[in-house]
Structures are given as C-alpha cells and as structure tokens.
PDB file of N, CA and C in Angstrom:
ATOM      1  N   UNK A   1      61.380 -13.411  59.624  1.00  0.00           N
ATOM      2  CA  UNK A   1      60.512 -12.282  59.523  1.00  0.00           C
ATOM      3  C   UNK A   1      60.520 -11.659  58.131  1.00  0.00           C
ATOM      4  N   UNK A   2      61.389 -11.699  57.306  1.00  0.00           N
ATOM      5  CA  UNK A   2      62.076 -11.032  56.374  1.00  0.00           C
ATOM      6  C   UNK A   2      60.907 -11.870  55.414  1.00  0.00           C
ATOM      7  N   UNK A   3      60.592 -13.596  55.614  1.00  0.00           N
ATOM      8  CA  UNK A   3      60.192 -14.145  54.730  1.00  0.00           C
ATOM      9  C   UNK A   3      58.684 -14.051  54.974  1.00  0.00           C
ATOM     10  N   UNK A   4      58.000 -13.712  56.061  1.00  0.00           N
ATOM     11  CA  UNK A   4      56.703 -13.406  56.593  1.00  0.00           C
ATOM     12  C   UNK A   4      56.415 -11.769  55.293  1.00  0.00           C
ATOM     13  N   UNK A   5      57.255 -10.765  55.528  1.00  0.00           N
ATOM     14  CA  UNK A   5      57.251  -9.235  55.182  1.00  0.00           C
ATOM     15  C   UNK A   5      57.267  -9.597  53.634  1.00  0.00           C
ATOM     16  N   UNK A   6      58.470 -10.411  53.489  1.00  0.00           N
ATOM     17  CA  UNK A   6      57.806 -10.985  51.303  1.00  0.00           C
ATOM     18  C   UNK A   6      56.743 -11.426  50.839  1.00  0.00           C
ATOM     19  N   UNK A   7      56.123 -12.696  52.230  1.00  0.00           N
ATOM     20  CA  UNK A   7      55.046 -13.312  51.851  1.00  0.00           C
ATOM     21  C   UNK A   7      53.675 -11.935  52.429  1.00  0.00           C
ATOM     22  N   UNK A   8      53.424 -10.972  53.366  1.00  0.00           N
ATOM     23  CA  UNK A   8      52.410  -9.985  53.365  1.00  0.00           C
ATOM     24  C   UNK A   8      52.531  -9.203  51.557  1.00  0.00           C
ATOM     25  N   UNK A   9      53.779  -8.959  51.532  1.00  0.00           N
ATOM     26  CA  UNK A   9      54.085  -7.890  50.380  1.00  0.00           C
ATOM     27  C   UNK A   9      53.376  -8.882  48.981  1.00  0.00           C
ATOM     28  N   UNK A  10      53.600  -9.949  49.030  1.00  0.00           N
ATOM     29  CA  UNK A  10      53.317 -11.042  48.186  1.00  0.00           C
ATOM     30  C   UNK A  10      51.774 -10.631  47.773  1.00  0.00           C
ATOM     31  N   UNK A  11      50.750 -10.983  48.813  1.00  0.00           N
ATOM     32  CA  UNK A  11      49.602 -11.107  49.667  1.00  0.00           C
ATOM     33  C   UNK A  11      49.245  -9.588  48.948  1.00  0.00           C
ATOM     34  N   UNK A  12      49.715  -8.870  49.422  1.00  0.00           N
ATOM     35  CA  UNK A  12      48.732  -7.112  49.309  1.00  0.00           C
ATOM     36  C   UNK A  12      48.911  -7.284  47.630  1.00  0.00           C
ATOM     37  N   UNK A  13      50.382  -7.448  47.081  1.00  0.00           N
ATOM     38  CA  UNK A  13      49.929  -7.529  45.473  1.00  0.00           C
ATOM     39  C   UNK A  13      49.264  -8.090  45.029  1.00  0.00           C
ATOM     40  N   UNK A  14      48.773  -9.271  45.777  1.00  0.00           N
ATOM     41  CA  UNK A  14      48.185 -10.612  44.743  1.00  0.00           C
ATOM     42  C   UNK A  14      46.561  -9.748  45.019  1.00  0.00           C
ATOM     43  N   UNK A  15      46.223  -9.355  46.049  1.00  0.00           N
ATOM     44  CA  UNK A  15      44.686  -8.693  46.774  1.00  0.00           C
ATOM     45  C   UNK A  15      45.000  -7.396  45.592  1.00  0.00           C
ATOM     46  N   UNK A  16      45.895  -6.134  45.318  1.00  0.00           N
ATOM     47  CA  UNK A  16      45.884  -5.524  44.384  1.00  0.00           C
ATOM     48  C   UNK A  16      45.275  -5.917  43.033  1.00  0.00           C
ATOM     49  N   UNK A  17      45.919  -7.482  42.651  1.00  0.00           N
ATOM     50  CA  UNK A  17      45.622  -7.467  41.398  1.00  0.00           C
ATOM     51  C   UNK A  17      44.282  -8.395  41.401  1.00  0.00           C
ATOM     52  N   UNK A  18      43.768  -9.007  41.893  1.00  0.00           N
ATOM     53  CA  UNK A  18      42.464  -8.970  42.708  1.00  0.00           C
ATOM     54  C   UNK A  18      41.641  -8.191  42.372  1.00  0.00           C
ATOM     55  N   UNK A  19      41.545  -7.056  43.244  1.00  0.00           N
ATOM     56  CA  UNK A  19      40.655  -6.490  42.998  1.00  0.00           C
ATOM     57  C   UNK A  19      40.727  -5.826  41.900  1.00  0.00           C
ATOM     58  N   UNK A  20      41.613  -5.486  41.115  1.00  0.00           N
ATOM     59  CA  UNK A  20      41.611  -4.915  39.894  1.00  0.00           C
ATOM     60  C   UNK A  20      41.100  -5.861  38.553  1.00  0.00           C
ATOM     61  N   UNK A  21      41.347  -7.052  38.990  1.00  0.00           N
ATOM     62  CA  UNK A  21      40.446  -7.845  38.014  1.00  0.00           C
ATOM     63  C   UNK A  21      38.850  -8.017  38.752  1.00  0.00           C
ATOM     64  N   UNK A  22      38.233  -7.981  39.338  1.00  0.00           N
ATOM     65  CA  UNK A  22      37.415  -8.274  39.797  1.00  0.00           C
ATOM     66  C   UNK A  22      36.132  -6.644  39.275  1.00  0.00           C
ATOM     67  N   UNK A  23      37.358  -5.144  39.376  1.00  0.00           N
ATOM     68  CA  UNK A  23      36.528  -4.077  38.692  1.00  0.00           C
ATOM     69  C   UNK A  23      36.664  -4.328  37.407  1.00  0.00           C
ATOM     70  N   UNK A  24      37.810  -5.193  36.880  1.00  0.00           N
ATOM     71  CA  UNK A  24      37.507  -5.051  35.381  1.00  0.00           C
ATOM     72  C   UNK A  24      36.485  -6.502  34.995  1.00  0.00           C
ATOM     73  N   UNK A  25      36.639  -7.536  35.793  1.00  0.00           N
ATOM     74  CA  UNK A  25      35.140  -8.925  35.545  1.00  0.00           C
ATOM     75  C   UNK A  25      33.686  -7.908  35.549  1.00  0.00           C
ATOM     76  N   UNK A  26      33.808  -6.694  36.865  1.00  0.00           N
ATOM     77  CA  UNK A  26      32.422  -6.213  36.981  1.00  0.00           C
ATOM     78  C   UNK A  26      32.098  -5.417  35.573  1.00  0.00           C
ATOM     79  N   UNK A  27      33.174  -4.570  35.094  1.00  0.00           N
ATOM     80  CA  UNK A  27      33.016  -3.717  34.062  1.00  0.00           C
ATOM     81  C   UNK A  27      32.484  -4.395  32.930  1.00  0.00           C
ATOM     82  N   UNK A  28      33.447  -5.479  32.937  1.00  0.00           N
ATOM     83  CA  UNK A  28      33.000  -6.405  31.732  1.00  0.00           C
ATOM     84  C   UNK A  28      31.152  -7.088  31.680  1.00  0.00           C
ATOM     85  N   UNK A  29      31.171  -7.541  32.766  1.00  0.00           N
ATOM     86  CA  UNK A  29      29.701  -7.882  33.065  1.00  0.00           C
ATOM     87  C   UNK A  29      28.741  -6.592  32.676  1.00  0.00           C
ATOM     88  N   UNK A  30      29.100  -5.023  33.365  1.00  0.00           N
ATOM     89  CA  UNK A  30      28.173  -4.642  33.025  1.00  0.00           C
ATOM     90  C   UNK A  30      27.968  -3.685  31.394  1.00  0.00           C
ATOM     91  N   UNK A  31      29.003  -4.014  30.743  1.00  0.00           N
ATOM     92  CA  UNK A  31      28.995  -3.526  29.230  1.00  0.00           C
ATOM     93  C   UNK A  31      28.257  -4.739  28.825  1.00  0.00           C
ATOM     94  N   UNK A  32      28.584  -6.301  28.948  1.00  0.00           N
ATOM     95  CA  UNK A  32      27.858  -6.973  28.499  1.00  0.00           C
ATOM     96  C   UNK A  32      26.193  -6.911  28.614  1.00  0.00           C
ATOM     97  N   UNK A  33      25.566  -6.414  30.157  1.00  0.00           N
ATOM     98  CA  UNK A  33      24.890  -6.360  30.507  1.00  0.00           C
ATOM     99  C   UNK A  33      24.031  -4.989  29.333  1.00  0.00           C
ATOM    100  N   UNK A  34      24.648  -4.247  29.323  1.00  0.00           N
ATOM    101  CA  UNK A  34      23.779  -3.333  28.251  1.00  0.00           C
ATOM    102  C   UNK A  34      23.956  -3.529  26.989  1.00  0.00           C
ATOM    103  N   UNK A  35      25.577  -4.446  26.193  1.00  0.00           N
ATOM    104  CA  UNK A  35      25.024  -4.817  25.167  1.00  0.00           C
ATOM    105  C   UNK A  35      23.549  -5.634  24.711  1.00  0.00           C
ATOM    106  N   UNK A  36      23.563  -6.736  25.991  1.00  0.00           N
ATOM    107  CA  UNK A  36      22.363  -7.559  26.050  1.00  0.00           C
ATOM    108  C   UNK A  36      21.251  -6.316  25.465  1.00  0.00           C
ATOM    109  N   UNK A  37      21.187  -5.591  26.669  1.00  0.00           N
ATOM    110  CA  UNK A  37      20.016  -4.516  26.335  1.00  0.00           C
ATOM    111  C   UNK A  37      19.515  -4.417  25.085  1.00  0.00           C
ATOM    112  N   UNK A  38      20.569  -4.086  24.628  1.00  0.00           N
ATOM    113  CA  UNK A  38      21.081  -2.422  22.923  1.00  0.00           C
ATOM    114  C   UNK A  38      20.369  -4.037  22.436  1.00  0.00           C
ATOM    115  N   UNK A  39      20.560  -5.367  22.188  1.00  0.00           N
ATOM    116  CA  UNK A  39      20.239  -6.088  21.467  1.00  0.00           C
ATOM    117  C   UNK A  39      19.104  -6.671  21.627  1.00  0.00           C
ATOM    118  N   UNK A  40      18.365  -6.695  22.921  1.00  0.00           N
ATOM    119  CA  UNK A  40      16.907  -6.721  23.204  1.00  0.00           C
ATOM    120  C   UNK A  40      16.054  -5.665  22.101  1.00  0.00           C
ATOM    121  N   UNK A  41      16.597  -4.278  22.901  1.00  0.00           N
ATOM    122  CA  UNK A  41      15.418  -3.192  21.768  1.00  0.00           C
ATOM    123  C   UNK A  41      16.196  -3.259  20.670  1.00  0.00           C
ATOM    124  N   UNK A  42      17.186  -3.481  19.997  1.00  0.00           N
ATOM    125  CA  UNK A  42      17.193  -3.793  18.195  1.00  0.00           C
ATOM    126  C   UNK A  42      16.576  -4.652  18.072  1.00  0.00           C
ATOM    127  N   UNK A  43      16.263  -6.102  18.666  1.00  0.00           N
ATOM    128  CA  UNK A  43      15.309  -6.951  17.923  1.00  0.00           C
ATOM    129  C   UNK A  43      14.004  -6.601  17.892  1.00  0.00           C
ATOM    130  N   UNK A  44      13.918  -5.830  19.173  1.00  0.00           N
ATOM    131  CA  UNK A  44      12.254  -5.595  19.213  1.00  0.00           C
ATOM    132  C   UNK A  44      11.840  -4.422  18.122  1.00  0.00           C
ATOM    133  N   UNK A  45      13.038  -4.086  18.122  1.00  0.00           N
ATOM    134  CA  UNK A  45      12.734  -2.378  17.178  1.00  0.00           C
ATOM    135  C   UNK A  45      12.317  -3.348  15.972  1.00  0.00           C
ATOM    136  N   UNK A  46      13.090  -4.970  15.204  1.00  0.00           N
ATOM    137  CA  UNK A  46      13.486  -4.613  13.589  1.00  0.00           C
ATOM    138  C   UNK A  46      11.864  -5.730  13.878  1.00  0.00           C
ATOM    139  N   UNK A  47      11.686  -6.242  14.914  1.00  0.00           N
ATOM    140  CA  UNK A  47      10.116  -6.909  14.714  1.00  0.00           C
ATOM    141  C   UNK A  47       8.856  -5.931  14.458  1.00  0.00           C
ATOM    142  N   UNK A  48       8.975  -4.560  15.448  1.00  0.00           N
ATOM    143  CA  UNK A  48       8.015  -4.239  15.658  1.00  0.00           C
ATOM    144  C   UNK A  48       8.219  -3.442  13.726  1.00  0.00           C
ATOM    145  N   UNK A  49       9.299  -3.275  13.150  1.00  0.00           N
ATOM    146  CA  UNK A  49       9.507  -2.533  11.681  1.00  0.00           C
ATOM    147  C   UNK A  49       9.036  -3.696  10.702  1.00  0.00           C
ATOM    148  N   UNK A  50       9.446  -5.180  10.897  1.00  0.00           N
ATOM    149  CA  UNK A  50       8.807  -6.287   9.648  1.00  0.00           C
ATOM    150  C   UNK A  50       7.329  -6.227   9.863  1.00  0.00           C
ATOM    151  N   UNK A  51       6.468  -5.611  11.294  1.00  0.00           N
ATOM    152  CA  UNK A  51       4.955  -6.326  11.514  1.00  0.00           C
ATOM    153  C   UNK A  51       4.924  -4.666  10.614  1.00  0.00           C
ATOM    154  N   UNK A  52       5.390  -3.727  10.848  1.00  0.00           N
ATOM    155  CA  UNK A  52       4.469  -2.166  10.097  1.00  0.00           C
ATOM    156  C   UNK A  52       4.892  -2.662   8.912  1.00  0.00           C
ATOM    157  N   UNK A  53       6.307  -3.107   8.027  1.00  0.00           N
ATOM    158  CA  UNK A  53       6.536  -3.640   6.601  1.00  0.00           C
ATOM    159  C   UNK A  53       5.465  -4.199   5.991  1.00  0.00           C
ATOM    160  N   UNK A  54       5.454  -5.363   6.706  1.00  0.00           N
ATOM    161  CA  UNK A  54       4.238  -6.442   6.075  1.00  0.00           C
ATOM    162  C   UNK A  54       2.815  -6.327   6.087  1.00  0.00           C
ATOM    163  N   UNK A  55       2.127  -4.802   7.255  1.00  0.00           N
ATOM    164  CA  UNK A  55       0.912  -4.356   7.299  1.00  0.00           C
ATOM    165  C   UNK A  55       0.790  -3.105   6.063  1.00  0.00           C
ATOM    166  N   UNK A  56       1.555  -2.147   5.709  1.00  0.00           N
ATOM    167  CA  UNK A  56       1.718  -1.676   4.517  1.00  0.00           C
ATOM    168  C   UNK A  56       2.009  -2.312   3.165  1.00  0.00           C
ATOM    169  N   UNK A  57       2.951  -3.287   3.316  1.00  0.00           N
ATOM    170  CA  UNK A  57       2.793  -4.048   1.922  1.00  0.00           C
ATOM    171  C   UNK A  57       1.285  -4.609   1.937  1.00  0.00           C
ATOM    172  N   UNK A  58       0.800  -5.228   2.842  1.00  0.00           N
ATOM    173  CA  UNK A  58      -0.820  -5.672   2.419  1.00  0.00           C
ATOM    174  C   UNK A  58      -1.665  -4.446   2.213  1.00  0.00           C
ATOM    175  N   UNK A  59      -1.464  -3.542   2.958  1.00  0.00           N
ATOM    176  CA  UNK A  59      -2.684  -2.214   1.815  1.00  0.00           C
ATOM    177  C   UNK A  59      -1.993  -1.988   0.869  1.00  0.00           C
ATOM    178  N   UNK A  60      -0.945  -2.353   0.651  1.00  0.00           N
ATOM    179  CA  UNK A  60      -0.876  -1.668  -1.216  1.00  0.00           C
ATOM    180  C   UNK A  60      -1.167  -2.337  -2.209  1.00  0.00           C
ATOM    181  N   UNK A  61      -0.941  -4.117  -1.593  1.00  0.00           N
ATOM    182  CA  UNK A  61      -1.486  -5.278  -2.583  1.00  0.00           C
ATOM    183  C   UNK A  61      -3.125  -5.273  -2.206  1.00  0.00           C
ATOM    184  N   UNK A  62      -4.073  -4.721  -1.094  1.00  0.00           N
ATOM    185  CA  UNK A  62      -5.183  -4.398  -1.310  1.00  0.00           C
ATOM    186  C   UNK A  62      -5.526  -3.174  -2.604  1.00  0.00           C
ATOM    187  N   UNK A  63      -4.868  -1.998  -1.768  1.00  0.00           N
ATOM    188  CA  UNK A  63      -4.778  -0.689  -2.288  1.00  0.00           C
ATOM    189  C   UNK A  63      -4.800  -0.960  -4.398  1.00  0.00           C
ATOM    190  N   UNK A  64      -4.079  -2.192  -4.653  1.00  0.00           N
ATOM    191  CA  UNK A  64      -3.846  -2.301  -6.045  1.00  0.00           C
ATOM    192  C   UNK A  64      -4.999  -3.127  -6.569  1.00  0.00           C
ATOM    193  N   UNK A  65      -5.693  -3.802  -6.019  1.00  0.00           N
ATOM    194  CA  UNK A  65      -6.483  -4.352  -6.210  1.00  0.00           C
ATOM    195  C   UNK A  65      -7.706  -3.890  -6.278  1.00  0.00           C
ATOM    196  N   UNK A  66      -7.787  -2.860  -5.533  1.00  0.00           N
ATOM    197  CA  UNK A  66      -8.608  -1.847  -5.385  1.00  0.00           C
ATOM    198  C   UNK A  66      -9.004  -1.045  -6.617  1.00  0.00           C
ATOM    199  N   UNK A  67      -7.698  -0.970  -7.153  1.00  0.00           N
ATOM    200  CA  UNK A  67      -7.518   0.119  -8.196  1.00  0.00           C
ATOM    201  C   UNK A  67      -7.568  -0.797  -9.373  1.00  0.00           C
ATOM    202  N   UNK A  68      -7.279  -1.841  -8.998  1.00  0.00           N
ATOM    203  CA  UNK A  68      -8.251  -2.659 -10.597  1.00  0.00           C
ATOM    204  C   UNK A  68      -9.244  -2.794 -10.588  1.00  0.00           C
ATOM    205  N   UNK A  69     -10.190  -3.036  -9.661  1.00  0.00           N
ATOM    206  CA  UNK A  69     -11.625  -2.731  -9.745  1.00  0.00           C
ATOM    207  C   UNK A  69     -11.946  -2.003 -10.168  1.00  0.00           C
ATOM    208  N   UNK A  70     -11.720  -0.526  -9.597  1.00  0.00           N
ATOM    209  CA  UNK A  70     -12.144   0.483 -10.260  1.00  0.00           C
ATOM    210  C   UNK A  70     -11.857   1.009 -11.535  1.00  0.00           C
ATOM    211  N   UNK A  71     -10.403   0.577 -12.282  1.00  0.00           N
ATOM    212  CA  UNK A  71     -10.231   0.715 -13.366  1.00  0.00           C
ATOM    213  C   UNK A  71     -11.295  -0.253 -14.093  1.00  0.00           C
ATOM    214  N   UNK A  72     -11.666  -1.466 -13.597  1.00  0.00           N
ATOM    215  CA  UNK A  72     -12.594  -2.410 -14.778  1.00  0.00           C
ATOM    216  C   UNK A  72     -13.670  -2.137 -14.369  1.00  0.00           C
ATOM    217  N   UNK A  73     -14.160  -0.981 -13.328  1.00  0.00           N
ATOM    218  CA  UNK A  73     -15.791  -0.362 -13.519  1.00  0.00           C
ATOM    219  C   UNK A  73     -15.878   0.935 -13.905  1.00  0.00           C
ATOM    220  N   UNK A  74     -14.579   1.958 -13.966  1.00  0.00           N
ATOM    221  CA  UNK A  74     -14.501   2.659 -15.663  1.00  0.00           C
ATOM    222  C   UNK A  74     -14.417   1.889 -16.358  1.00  0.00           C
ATOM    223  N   UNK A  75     -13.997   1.030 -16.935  1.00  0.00           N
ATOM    224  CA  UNK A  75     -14.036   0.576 -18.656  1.00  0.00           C
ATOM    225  C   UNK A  75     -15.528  -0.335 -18.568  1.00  0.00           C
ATOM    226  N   UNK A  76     -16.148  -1.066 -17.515  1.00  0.00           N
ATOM    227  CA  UNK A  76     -17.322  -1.581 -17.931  1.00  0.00           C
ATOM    228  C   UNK A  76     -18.154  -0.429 -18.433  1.00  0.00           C
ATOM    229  N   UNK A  77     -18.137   1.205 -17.311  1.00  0.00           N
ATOM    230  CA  UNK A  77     -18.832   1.972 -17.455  1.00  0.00           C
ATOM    231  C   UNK A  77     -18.386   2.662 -18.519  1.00  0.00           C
ATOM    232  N   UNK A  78     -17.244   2.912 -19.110  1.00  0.00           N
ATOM    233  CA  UNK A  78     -17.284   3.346 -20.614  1.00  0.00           C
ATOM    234  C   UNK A  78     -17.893   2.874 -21.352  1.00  0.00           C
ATOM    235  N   UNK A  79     -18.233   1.419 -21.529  1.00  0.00           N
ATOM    236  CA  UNK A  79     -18.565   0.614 -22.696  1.00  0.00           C
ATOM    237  C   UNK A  79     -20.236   0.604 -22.499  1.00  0.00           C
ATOM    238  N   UNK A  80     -20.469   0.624 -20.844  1.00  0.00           N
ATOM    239  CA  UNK A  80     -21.998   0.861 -21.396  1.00  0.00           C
ATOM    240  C   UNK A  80     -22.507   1.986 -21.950  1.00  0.00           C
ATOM    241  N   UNK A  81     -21.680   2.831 -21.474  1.00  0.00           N
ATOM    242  CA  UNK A  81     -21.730   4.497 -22.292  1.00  0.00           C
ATOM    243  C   UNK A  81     -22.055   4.519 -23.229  1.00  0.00           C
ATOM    244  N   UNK A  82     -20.890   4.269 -24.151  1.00  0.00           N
ATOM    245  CA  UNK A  82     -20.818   3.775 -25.776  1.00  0.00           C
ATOM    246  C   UNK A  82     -22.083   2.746 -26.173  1.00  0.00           C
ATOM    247  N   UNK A  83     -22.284   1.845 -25.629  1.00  0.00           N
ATOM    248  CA  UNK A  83     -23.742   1.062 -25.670  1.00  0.00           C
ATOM    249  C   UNK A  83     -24.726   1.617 -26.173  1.00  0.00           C
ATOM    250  N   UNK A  84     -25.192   2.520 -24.456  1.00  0.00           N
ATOM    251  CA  UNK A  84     -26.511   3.251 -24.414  1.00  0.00           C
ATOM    252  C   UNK A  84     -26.388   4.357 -25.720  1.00  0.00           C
ATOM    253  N   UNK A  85     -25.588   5.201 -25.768  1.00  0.00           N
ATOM    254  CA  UNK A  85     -24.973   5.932 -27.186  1.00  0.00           C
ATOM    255  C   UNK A  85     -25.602   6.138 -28.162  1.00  0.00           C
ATOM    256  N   UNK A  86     -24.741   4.781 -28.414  1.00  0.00           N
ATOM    257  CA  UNK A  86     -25.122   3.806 -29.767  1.00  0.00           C
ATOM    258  C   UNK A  86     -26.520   3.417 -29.927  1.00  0.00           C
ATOM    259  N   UNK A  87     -26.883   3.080 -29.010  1.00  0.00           N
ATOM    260  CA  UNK A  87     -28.756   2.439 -28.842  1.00  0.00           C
ATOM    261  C   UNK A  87     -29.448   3.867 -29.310  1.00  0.00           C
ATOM    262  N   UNK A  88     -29.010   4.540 -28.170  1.00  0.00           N
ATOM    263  CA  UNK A  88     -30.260   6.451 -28.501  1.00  0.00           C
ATOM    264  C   UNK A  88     -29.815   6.882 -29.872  1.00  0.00           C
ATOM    265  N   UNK A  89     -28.649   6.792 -29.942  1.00  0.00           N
ATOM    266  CA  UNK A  89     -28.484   7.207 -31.949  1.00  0.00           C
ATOM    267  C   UNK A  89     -29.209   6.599 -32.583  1.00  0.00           C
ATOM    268  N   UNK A  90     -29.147   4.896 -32.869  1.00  0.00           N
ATOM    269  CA  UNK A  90     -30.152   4.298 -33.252  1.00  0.00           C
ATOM    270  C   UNK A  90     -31.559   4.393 -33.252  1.00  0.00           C
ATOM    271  N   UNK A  91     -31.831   4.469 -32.028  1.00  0.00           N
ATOM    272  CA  UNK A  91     -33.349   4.994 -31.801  1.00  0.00           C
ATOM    273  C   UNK A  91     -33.982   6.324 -32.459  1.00  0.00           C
ATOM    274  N   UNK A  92     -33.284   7.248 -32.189  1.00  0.00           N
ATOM    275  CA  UNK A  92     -33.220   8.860 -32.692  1.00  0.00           C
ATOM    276  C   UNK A  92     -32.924   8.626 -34.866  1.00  0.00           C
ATOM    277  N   UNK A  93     -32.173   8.229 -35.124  1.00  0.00           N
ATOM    278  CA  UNK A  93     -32.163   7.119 -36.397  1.00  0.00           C
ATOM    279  C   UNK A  93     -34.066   7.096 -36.801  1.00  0.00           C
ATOM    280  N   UNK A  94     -34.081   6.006 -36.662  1.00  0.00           N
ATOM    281  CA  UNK A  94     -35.285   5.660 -36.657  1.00  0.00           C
ATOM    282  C   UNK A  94     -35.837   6.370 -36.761  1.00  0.00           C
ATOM    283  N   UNK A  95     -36.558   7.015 -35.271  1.00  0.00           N
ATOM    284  CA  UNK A  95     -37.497   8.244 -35.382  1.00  0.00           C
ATOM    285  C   UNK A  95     -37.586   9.267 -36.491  1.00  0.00           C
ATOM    286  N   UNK A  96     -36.074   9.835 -36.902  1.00  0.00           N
ATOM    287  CA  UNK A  96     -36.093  10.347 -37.830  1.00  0.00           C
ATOM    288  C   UNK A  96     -36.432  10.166 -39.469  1.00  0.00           C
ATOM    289  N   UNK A  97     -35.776   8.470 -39.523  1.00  0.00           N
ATOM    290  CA  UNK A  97     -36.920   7.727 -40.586  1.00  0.00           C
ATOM    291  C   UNK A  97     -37.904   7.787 -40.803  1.00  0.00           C
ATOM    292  N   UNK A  98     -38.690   7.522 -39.544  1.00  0.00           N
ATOM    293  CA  UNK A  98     -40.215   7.470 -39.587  1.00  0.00           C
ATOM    294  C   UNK A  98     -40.872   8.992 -39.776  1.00  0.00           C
ATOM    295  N   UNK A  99     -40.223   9.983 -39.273  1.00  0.00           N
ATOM    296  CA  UNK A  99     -40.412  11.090 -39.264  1.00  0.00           C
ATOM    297  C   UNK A  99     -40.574  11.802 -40.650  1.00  0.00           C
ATOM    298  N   UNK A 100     -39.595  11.102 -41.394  1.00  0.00           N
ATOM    299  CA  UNK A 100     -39.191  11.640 -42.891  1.00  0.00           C
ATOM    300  C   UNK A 100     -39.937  10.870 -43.540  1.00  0.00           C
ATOM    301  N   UNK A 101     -40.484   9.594 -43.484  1.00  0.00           N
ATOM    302  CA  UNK A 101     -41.352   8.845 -43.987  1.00  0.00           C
ATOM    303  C   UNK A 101     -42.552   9.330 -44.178  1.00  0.00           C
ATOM    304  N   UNK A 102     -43.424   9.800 -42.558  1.00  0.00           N
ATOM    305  CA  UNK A 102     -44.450  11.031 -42.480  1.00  0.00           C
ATOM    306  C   UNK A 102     -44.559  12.309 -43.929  1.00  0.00           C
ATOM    307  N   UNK A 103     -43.281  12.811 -43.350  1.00  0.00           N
ATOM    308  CA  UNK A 103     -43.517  13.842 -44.324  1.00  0.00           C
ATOM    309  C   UNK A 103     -43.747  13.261 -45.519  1.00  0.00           C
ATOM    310  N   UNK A 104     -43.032  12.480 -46.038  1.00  0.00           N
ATOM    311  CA  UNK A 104     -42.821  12.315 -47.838  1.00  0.00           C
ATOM    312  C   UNK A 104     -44.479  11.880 -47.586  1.00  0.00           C
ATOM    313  N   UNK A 105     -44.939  11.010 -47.189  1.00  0.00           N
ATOM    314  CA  UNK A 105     -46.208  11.110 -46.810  1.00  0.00           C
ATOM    315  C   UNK A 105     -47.338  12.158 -47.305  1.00  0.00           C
ATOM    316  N   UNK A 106     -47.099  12.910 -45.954  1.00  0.00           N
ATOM    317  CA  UNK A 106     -48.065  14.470 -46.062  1.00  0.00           C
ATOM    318  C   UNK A 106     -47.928  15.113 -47.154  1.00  0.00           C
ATOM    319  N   UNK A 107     -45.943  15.256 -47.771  1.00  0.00           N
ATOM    320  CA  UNK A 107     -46.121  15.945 -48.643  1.00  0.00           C
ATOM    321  C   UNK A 107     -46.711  15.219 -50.297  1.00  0.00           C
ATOM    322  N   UNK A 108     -46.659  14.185 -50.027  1.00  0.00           N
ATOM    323  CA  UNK A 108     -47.518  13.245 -51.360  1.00  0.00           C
ATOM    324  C   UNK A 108     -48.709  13.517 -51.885  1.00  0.00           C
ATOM    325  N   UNK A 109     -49.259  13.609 -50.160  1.00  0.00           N
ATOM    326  CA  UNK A 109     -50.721  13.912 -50.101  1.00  0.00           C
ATOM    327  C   UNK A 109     -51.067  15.050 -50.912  1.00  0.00           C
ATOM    328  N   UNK A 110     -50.112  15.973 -50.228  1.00  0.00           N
ATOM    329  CA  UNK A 110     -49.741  17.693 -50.575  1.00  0.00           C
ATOM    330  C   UNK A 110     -50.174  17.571 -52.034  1.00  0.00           C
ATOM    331  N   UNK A 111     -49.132  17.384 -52.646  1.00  0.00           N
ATOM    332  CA  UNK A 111     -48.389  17.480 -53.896  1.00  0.00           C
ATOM    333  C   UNK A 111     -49.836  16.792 -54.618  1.00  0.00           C
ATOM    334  N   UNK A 112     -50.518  15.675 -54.367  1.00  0.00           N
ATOM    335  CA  UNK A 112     -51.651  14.589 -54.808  1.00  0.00           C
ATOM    336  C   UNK A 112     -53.156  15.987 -54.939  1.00  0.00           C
ATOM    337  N   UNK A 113     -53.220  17.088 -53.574  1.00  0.00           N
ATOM    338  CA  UNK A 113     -54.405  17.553 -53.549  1.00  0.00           C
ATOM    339  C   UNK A 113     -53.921  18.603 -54.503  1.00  0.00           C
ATOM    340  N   UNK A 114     -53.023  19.120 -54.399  1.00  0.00           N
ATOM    341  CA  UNK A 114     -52.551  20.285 -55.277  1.00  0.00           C
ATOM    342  C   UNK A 114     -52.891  20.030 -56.792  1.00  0.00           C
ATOM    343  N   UNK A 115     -52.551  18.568 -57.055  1.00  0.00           N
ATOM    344  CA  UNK A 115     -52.643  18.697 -59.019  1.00  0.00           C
ATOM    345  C   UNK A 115     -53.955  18.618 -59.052  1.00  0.00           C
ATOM    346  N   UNK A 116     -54.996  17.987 -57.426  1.00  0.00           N
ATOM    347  CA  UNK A 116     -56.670  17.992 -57.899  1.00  0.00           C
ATOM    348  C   UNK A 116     -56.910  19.286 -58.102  1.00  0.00           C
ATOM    349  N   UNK A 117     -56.485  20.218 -56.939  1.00  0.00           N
ATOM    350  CA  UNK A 117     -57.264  21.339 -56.982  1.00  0.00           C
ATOM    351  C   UNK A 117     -56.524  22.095 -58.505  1.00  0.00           C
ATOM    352  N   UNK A 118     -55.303  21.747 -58.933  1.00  0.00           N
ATOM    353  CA  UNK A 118     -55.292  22.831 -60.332  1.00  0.00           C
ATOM    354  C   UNK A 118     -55.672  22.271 -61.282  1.00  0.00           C
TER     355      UNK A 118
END
C-alpha cells in the first residue's frame, strides 16, 4: 500500500507539473500568437509607408520637372521680351530717323524759301 500511496503521490506531482507546463506551452503559444500579430501590422504598417514614400517621391520628381518647365518658359519668355524690346527700339529708331530726315527736309525747304523771299 505504502508503494501504491508513492506511486498516487508520484502521479498528482507528475499531473502538477503537467499542468503547469501545459499553462506555460498555452502562455507561450499565446505571446507567440500576438507577436505574430505586432509583426503582421509592422509589415503592413512599413508597406503601406514605402507605397506613400514612393507616391511622394514621384510628385517631387514630377513637382521638379514641373519647375523646369516653368523656369525654361520664364527664360524663353524673358528673351522674347528682350527680342520684342529690341525690335520696338529699333523700329521707334527708325521712325525717328525718318522723322528727323522730314524735318531737315521742311526745314531746307524753310531755310531755301526764306533766302527767296529776302
């Protein structure tokens, strides 16, 4: 009987340590179970952060491109500036040639009736 009462006593420790591994297999399972998680939404977090990365880096390599256009349609439009400018000075030039040409003209004439009439 003595060896029945060692082998129960045996029995309830071995079921003790039993179930005490069995809460610490579950514990373990379920920390693993939410590390899994924590590492589901970090990947999804650092995907859904490379697709906004790589949609902002393309408007800024638009965004820059952008801004060279418009910098080389100020400088086309400076230069036609300076162009047209240059052309109406020229033109205005001229006119004023011809203008001064007139006079020396009229006043020739001037100067021509003046010595008739004295």
């Amino acid at each position: 009987m003595a060896k029945v009462a060692d082998l129960q006593d045996c029995l309830d420790k071995k079921k003790a340590q039993s179930a005490i591994m069995m809460e610490s297999s579950s514990k373990a399972r379920k920390r693993m179970s939410e590390l899994e998680q924590k590492l589901y939404l970090a990947n999804k977090e650092r995907i859904e952060l490379e697709q906004e990365y790589r949609h902002r880096q393309n408007n800024a390599v638009k965004m820059g491109k952008r801004i060279k256009l418009l910098e080389q349609q100020i400088s086309d439009t400076s230069e036609q500036q300076i162009k047209d400018t240059e052309a109406e000075e020229d033109e205005m030039a001229n006119k004023l040639k011809d203008l001064q040409e007139e006079i020396d003209v009229v006043d020739s004439d001037f100067q021509r009736l003046k010595q008739i009439e004295d």
